[in-house]
N, C-alpha and C. Protein backbone atom coordinates (compact mmCIF):
# COMPACT_ATOMS: atom_id res chain seq x y z
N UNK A 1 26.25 -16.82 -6.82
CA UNK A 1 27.66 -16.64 -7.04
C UNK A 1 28.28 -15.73 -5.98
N UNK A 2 27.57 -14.41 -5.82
CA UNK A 2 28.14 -13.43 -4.91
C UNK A 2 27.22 -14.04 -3.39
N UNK A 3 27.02 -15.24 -2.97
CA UNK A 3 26.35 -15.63 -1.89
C UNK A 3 27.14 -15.54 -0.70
N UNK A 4 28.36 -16.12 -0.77
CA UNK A 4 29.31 -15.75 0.35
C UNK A 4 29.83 -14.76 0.83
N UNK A 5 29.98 -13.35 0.09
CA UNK A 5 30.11 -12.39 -0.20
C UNK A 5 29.17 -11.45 0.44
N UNK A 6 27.73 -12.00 0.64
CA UNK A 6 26.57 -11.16 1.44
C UNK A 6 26.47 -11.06 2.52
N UNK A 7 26.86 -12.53 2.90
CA UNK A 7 26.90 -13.27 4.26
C UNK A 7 27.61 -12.24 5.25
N UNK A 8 29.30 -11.84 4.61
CA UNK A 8 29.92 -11.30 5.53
C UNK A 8 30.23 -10.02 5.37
N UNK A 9 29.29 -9.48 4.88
CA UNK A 9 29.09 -7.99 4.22
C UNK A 9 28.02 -6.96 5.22
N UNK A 10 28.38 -7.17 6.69
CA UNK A 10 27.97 -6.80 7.77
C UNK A 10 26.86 -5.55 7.21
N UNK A 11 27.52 -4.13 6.74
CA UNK A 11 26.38 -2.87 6.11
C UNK A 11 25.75 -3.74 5.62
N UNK A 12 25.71 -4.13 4.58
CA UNK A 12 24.57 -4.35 3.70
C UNK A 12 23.53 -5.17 4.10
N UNK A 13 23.94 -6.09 5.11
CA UNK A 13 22.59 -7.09 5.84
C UNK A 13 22.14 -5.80 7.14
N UNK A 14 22.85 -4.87 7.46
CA UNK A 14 21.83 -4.15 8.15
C UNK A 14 21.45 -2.60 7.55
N UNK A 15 22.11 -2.32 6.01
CA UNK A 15 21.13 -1.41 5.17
C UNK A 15 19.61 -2.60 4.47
N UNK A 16 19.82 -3.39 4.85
CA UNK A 16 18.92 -4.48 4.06
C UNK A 16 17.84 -4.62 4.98
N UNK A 17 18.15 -5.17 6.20
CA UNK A 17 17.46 -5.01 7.40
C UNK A 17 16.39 -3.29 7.76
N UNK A 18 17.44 -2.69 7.73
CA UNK A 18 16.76 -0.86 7.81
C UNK A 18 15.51 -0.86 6.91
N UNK A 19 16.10 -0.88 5.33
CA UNK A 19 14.84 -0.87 4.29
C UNK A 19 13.43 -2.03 4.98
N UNK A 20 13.70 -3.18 5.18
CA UNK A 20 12.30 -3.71 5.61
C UNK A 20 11.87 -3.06 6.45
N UNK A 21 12.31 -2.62 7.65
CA UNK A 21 11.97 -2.07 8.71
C UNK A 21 10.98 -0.51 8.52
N UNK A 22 11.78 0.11 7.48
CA UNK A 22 11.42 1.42 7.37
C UNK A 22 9.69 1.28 5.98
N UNK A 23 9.86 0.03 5.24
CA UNK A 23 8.71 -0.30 4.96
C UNK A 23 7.84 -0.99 5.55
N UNK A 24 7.72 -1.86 6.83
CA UNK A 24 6.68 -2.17 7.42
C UNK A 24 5.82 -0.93 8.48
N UNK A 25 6.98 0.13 8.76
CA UNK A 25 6.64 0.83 9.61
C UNK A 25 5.84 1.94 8.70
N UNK A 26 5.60 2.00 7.41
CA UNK A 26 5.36 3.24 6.77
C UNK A 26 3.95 2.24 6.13
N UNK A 27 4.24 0.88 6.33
CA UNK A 27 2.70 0.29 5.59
C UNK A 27 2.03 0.25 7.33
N UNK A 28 2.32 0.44 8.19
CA UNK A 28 1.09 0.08 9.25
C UNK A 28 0.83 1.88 9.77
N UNK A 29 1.54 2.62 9.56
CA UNK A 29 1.47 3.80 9.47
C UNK A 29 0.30 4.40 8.42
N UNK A 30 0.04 3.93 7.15
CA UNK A 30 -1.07 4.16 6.35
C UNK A 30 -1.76 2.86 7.04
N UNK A 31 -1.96 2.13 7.29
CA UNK A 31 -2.94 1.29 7.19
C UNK A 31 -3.95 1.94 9.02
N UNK A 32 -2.86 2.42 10.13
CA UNK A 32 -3.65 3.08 11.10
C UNK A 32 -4.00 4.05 11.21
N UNK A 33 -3.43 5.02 10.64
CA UNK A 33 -3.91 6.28 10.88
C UNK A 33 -4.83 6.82 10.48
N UNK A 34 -5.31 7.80 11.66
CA UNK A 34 -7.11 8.71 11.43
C UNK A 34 -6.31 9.65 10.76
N UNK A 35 -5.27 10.56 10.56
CA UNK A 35 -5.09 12.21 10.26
C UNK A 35 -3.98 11.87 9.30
N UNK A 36 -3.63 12.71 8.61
CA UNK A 36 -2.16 13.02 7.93
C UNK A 36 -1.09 13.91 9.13
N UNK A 37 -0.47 13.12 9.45
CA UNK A 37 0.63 13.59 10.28
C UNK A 37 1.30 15.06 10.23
N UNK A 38 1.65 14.88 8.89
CA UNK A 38 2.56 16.40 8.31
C UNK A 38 1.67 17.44 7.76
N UNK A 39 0.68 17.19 7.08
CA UNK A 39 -0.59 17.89 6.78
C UNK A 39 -2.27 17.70 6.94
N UNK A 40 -2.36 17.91 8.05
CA UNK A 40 -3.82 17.23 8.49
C UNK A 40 -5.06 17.78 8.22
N UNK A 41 -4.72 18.96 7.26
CA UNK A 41 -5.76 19.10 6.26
C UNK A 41 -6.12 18.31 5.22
N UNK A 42 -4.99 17.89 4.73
CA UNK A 42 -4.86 16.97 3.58
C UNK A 42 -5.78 15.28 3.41
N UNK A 43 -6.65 15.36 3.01
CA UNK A 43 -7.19 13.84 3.24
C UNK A 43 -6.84 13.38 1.75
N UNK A 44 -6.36 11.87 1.92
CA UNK A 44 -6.77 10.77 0.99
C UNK A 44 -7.12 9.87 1.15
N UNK A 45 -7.76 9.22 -0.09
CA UNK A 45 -8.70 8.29 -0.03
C UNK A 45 -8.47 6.82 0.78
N UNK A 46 -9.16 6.54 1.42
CA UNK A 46 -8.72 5.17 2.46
C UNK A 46 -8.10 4.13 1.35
N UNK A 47 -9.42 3.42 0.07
CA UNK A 47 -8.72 2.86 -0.74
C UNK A 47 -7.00 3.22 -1.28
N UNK A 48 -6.83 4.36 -1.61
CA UNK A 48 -5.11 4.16 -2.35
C UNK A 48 -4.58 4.03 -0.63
N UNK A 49 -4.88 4.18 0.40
CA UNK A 49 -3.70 4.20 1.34
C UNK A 49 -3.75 2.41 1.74
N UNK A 50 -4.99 2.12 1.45
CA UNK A 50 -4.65 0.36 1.83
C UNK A 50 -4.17 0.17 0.75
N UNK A 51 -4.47 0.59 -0.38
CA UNK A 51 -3.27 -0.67 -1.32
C UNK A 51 -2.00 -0.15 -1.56
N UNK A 52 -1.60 1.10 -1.17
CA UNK A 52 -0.12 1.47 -1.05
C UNK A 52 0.29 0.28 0.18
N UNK A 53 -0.16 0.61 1.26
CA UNK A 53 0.10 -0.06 2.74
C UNK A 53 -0.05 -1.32 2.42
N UNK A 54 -0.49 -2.57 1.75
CA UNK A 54 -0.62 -3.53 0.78
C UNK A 54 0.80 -3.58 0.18
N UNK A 55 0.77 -2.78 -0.52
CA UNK A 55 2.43 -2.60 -1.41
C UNK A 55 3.61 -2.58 -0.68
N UNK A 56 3.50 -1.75 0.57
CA UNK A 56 4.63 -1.84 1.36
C UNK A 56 4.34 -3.02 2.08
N UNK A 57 3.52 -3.39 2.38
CA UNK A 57 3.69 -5.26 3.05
C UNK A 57 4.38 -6.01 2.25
N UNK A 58 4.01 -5.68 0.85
CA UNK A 58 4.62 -7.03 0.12
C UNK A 58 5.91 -7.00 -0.09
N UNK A 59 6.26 -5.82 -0.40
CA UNK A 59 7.81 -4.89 -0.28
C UNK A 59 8.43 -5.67 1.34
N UNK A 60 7.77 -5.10 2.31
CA UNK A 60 8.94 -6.22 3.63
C UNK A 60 8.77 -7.76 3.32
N UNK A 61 7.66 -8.15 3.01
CA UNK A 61 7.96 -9.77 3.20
C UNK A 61 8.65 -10.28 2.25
N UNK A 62 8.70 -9.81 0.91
CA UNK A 62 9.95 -9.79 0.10
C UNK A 62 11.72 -9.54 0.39
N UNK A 63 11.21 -8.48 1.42
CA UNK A 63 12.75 -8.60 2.03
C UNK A 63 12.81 -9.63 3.11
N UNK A 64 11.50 -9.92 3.97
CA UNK A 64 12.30 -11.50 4.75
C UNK A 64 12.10 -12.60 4.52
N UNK A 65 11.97 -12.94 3.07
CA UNK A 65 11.54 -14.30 3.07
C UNK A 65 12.99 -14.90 2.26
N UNK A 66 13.60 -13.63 1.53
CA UNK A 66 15.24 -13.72 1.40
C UNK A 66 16.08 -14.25 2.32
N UNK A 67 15.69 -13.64 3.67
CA UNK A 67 16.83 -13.94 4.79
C UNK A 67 17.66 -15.20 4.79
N UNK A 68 15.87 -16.02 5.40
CA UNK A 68 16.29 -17.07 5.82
C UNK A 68 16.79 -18.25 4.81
N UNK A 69 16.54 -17.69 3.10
CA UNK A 69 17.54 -18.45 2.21
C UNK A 69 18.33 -17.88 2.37
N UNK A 70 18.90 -16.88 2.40
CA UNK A 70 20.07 -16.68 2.03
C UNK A 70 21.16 -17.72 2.91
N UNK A 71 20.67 -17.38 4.67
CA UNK A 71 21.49 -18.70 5.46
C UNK A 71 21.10 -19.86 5.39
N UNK A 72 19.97 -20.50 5.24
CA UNK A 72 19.83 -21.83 5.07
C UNK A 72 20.43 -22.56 3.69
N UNK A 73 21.09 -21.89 2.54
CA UNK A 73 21.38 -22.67 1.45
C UNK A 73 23.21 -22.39 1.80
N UNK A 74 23.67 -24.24 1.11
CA UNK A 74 25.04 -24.10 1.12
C UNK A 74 26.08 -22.73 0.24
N UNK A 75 26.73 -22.68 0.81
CA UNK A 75 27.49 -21.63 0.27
C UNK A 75 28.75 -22.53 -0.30
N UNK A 76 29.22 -22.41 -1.60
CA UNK A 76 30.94 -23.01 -2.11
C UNK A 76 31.53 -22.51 -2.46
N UNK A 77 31.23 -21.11 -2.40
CA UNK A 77 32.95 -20.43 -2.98
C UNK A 77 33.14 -19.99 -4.00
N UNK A 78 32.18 -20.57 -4.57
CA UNK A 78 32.80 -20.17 -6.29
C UNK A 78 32.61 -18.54 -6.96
C-alpha cells in the first residue's frame, strides 16, 4: 500500500541502506578478528561471536533481498 511512498522517500532508502551496511560490517568484524578492539583483555568465546556474526549476516541479507522487490514489483497508487 505505502509502496510508492518508499520509492521516493530518498532518507529512508539511505537510513535503510546505512543499517545493512553497518550490519555486514559489524558481522565480518566478529567473524575476523584475533583481539577485542575496545578491550583486548576481554576474550569471548569464538562460538557466540560466529553465531552473533551469523545473525548479523542474516540481518543484511534480509535487508537486500527487499531491495530489489521493492523496484522490481508494479507500483498503482492506491
Amino acid at each position: 500500500m505505502y509502496d510508492h511512498y518508499i520509492r521516493e522517500d530518498i532518507l529512508y532508502l539511505m537510513f535503510y541502506a546505512g543499517v545493512a551496511v553497518l550490519s555486514l560490517i559489524a558481522s565480518c568484524y566478529l567473524l575476523f578478528r584475533r583481539a577485542n578492539a575496545i578491550a583486548p583483555d576481554v576474550r569471548s568465546s569464538v562460538r557466540l561471536r560466529r553465531w552473533t556474526a551469523a545473525f548479523l549476516g542474516a540481518v543484511t541479507l534480509s535487508h537486500l533481498w527487499y531491495t530489489p522487490l521493492l523496484y522490481l514489483t508494479k507500483c498503482y497508487g492506491f
